[in-house]
PDB file of N, CA and C in Angstrom:
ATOM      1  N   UNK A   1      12.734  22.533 -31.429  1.00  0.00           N
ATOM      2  CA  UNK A   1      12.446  21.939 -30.137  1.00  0.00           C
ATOM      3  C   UNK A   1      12.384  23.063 -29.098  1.00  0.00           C
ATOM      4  N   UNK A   2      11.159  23.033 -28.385  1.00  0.00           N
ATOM      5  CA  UNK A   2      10.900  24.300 -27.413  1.00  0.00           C
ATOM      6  C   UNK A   2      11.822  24.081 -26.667  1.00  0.00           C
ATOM      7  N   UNK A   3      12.380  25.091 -25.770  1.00  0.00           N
ATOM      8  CA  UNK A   3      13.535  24.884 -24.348  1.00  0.00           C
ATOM      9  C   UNK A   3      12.402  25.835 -23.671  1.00  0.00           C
ATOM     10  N   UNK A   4      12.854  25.244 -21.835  1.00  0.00           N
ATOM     11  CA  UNK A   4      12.338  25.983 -21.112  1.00  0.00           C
ATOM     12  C   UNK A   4      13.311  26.783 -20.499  1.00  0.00           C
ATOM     13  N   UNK A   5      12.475  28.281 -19.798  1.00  0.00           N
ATOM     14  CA  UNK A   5      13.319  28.914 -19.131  1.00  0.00           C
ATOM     15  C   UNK A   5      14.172  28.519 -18.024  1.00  0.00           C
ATOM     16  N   UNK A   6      15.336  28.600 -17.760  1.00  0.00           N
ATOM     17  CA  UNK A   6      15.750  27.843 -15.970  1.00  0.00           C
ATOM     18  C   UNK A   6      14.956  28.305 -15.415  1.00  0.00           C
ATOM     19  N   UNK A   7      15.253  29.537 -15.233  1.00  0.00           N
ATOM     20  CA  UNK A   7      14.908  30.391 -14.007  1.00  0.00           C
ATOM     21  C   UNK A   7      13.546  30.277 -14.004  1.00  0.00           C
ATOM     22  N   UNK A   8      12.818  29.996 -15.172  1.00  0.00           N
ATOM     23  CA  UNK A   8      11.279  29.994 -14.211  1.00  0.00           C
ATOM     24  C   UNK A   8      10.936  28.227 -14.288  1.00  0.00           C
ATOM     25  N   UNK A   9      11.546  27.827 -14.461  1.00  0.00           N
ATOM     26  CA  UNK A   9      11.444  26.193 -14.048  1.00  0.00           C
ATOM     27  C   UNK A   9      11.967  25.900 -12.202  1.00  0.00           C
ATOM     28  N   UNK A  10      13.262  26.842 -12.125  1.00  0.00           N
ATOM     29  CA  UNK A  10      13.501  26.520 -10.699  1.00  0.00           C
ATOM     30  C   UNK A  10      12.503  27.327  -9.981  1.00  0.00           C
ATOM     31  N   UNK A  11      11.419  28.123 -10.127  1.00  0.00           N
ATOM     32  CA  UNK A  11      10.545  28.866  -9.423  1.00  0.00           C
ATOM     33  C   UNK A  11       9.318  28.267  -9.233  1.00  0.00           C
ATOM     34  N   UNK A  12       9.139  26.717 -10.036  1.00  0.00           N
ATOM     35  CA  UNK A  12       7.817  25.778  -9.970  1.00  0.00           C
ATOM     36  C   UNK A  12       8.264  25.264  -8.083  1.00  0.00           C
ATOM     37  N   UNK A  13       6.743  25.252  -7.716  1.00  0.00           N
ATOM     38  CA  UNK A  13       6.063  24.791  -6.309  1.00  0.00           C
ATOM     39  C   UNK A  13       5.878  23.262  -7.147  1.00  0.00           C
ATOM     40  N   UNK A  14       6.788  22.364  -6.067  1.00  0.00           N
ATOM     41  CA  UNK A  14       5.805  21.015  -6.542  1.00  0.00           C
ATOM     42  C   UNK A  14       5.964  20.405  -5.448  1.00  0.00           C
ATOM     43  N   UNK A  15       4.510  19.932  -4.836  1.00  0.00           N
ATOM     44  CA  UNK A  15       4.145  20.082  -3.690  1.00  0.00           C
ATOM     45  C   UNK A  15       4.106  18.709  -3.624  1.00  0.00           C
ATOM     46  N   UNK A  16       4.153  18.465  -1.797  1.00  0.00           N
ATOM     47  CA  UNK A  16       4.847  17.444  -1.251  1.00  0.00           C
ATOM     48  C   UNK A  16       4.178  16.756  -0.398  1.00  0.00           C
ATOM     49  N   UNK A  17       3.148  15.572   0.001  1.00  0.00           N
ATOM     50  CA  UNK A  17       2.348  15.804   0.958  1.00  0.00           C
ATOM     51  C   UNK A  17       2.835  15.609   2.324  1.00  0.00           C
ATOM     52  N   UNK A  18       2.089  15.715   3.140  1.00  0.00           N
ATOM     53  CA  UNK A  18       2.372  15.363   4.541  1.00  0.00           C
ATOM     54  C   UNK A  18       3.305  14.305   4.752  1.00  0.00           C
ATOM     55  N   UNK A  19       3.790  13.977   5.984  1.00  0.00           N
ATOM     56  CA  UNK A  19       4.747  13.226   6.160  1.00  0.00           C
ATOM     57  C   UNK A  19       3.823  11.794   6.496  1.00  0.00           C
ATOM     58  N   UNK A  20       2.686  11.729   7.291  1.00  0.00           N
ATOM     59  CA  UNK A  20       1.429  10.792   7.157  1.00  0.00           C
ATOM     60  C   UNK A  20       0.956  10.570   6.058  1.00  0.00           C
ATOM     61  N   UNK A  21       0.846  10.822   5.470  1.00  0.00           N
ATOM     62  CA  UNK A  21       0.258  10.557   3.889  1.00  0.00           C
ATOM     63  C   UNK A  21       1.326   9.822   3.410  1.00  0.00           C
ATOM     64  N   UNK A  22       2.854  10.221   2.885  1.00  0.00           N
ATOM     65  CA  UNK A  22       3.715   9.354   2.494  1.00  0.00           C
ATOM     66  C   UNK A  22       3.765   8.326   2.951  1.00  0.00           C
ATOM     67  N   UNK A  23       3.820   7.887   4.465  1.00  0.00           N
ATOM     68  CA  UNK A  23       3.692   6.561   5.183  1.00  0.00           C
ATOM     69  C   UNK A  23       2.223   5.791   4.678  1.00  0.00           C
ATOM     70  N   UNK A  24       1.087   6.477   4.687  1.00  0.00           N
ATOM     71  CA  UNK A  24       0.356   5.772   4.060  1.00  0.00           C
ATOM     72  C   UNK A  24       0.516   5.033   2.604  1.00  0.00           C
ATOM     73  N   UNK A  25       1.136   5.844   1.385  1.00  0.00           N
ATOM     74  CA  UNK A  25       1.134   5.565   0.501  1.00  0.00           C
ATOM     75  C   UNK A  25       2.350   4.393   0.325  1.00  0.00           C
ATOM     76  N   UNK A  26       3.308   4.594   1.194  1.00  0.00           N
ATOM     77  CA  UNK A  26       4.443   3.873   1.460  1.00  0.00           C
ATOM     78  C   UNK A  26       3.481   2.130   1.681  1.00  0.00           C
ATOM     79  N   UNK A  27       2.912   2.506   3.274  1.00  0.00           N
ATOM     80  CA  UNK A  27       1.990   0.998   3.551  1.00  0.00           C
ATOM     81  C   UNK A  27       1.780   0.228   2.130  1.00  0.00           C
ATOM     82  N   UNK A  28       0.651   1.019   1.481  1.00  0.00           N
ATOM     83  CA  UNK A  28      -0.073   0.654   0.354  1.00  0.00           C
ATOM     84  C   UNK A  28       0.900   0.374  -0.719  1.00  0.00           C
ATOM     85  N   UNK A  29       1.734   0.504  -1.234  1.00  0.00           N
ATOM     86  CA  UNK A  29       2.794   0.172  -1.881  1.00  0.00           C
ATOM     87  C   UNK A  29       3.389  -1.319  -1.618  1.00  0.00           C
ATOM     88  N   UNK A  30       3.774  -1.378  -0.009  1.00  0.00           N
ATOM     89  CA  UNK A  30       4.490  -2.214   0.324  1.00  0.00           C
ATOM     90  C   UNK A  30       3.666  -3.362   0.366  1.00  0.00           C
ATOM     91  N   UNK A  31       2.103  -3.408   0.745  1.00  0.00           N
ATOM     92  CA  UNK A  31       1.042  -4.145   0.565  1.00  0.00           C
ATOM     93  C   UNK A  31       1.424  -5.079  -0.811  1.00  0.00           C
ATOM     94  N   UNK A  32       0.841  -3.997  -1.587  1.00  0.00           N
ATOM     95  CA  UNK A  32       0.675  -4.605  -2.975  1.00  0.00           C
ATOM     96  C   UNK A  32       2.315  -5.308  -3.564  1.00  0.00           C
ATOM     97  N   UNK A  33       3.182  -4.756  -3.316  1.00  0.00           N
ATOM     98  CA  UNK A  33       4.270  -5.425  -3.632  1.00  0.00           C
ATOM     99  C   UNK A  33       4.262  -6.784  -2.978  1.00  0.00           C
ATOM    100  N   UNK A  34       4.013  -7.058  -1.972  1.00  0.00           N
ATOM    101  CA  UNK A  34       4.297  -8.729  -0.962  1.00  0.00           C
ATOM    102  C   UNK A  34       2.862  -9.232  -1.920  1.00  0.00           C
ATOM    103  N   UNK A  35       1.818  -8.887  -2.324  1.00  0.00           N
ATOM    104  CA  UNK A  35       0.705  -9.231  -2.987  1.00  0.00           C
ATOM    105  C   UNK A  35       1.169  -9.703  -4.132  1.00  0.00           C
ATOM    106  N   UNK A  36       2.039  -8.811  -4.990  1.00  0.00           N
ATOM    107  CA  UNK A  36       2.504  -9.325  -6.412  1.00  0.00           C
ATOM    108  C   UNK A  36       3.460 -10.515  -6.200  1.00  0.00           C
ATOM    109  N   UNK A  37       4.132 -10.402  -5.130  1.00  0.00           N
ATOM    110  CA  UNK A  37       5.452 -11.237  -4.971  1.00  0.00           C
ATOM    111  C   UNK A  37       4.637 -12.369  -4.503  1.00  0.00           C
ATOM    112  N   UNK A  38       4.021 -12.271  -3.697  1.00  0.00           N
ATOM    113  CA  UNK A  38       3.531 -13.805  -3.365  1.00  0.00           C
ATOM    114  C   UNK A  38       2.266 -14.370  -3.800  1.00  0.00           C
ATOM    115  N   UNK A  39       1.939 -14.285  -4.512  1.00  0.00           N
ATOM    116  CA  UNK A  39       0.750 -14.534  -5.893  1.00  0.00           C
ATOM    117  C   UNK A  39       1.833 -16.064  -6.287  1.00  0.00           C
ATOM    118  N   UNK A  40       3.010 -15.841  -6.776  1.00  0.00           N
ATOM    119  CA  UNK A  40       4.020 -16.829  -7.332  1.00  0.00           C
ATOM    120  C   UNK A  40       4.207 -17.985  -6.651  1.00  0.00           C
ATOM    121  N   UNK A  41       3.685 -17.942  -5.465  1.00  0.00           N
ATOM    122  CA  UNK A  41       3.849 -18.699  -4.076  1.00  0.00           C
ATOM    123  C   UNK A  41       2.782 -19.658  -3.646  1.00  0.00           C
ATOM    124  N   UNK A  42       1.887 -18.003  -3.388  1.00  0.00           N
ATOM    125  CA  UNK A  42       0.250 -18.551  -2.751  1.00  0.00           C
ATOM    126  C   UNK A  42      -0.596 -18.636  -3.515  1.00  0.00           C
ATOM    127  N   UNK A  43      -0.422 -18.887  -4.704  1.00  0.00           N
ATOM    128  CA  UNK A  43      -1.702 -18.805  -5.764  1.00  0.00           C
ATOM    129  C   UNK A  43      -1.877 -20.558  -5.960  1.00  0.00           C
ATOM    130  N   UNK A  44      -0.741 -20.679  -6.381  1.00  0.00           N
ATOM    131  CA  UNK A  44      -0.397 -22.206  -6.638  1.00  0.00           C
ATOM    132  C   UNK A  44      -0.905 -23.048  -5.203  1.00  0.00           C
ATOM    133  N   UNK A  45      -0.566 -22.647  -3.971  1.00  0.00           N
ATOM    134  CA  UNK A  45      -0.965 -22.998  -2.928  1.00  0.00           C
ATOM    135  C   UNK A  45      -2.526 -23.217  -2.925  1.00  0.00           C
ATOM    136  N   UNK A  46      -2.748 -22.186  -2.928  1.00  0.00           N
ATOM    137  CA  UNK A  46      -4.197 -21.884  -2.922  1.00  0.00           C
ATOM    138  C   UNK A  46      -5.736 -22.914  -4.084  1.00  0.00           C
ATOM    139  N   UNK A  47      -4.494 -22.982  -5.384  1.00  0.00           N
ATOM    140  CA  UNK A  47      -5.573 -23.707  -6.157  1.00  0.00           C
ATOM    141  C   UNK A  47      -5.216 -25.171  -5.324  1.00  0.00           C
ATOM    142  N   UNK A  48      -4.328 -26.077  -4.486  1.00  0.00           N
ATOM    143  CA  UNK A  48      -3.725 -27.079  -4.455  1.00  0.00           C
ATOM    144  C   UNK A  48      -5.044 -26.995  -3.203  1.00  0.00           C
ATOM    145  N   UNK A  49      -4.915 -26.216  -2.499  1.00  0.00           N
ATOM    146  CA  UNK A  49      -6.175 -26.695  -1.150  1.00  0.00           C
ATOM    147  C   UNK A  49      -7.435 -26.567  -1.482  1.00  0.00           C
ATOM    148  N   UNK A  50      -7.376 -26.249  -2.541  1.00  0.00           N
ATOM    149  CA  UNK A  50      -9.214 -25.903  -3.316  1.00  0.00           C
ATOM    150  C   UNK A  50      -9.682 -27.164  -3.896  1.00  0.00           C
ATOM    151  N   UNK A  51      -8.564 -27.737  -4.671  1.00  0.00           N
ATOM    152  CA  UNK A  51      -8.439 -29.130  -5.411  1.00  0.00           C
ATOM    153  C   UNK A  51      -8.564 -30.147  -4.324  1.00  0.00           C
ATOM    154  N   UNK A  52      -8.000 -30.185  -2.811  1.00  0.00           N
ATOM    155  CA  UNK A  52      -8.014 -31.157  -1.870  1.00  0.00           C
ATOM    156  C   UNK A  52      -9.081 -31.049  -1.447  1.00  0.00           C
ATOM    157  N   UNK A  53      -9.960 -29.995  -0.969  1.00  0.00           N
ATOM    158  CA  UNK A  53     -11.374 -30.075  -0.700  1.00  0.00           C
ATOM    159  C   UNK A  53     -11.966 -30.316  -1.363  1.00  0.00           C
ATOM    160  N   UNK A  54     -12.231 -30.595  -2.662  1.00  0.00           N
ATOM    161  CA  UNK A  54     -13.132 -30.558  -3.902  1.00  0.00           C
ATOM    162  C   UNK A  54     -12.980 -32.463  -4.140  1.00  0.00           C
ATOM    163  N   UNK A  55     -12.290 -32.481  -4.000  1.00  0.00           N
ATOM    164  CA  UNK A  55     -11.721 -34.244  -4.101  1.00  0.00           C
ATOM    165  C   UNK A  55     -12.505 -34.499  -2.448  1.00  0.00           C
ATOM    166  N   UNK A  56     -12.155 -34.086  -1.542  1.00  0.00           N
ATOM    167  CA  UNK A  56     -12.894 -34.472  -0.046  1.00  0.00           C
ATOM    168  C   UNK A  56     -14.214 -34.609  -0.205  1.00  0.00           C
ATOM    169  N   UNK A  57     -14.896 -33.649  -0.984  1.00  0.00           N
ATOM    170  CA  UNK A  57     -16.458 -33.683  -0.551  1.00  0.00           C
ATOM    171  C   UNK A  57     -17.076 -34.507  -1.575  1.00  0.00           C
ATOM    172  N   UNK A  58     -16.522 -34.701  -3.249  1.00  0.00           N
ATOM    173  CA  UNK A  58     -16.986 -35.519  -3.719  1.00  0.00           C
ATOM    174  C   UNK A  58     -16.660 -36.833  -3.413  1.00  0.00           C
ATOM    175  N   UNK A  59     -15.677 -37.180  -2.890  1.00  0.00           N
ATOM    176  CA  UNK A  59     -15.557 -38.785  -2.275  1.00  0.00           C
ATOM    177  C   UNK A  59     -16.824 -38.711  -0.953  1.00  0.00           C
ATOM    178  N   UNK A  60     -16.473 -38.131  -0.304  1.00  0.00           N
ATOM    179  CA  UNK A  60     -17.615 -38.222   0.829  1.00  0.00           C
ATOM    180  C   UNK A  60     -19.057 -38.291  -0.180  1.00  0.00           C
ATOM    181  N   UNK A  61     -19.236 -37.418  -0.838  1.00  0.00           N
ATOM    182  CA  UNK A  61     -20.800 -37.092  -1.660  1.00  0.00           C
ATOM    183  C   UNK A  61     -20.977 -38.731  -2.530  1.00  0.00           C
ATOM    184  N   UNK A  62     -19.714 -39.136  -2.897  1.00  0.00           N
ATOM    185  CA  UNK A  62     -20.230 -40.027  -3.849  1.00  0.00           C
ATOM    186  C   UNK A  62     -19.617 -41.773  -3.192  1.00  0.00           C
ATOM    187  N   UNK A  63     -19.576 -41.605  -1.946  1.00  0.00           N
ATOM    188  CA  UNK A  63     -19.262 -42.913  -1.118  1.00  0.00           C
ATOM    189  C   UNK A  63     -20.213 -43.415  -0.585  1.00  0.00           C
ATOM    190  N   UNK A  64     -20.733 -44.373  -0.788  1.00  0.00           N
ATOM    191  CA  UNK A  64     -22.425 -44.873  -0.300  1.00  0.00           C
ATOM    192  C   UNK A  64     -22.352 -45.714   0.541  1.00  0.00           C
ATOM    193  N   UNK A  65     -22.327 -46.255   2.030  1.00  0.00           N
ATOM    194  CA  UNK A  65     -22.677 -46.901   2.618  1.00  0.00           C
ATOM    195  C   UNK A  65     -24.054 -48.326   2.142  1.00  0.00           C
ATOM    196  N   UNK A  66     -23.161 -49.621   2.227  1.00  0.00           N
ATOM    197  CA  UNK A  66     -24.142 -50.594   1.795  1.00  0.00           C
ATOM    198  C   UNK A  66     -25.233 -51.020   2.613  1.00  0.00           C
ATOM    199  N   UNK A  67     -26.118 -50.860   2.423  1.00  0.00           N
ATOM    200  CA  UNK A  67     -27.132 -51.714   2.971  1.00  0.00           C
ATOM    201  C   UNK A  67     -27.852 -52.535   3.145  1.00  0.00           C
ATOM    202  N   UNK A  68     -27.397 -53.373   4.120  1.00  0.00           N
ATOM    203  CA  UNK A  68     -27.460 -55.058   4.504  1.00  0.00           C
ATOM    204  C   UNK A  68     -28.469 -55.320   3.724  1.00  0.00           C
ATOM    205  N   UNK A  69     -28.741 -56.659   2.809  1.00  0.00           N
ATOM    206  CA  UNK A  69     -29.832 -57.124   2.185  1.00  0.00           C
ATOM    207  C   UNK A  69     -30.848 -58.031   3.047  1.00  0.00           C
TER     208      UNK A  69
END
């Protein structure tokens, strides 16, 4: 099993970006996390108001007004 040297392991540059950039990547992180988390929430939501409109327009589409004979 190879070993590495310390001393030239503690001499690696590993670079860090800007302090703006972390906040960005931070945003984008925190985005997608409330995205994953509430998928569990609003997804279910979401098919439930898709299903209530879809039921709305075919009752309207398929409700016929009679006409007097």
């Amino acid at each position: 099993m190879p070993r590495g040297d310390k001393e030239m392991v503690m001499k690696y540059t590993i670079p860090i970006p800007p302090m703006e950039v972390q906040e960005k990547i931070v945003g984008i992180l925190d985005r997608f996390e409330k995205l994953v988390n509430d998928l569990s929430k609003g997804l279910p939501a979401e098919i439930e108001a898709v299903r209530e409109r879809y039921e709305y327009y075919r009752n309207k589409l398929l409700t016929f007004k009679e006409i007097p004979a």
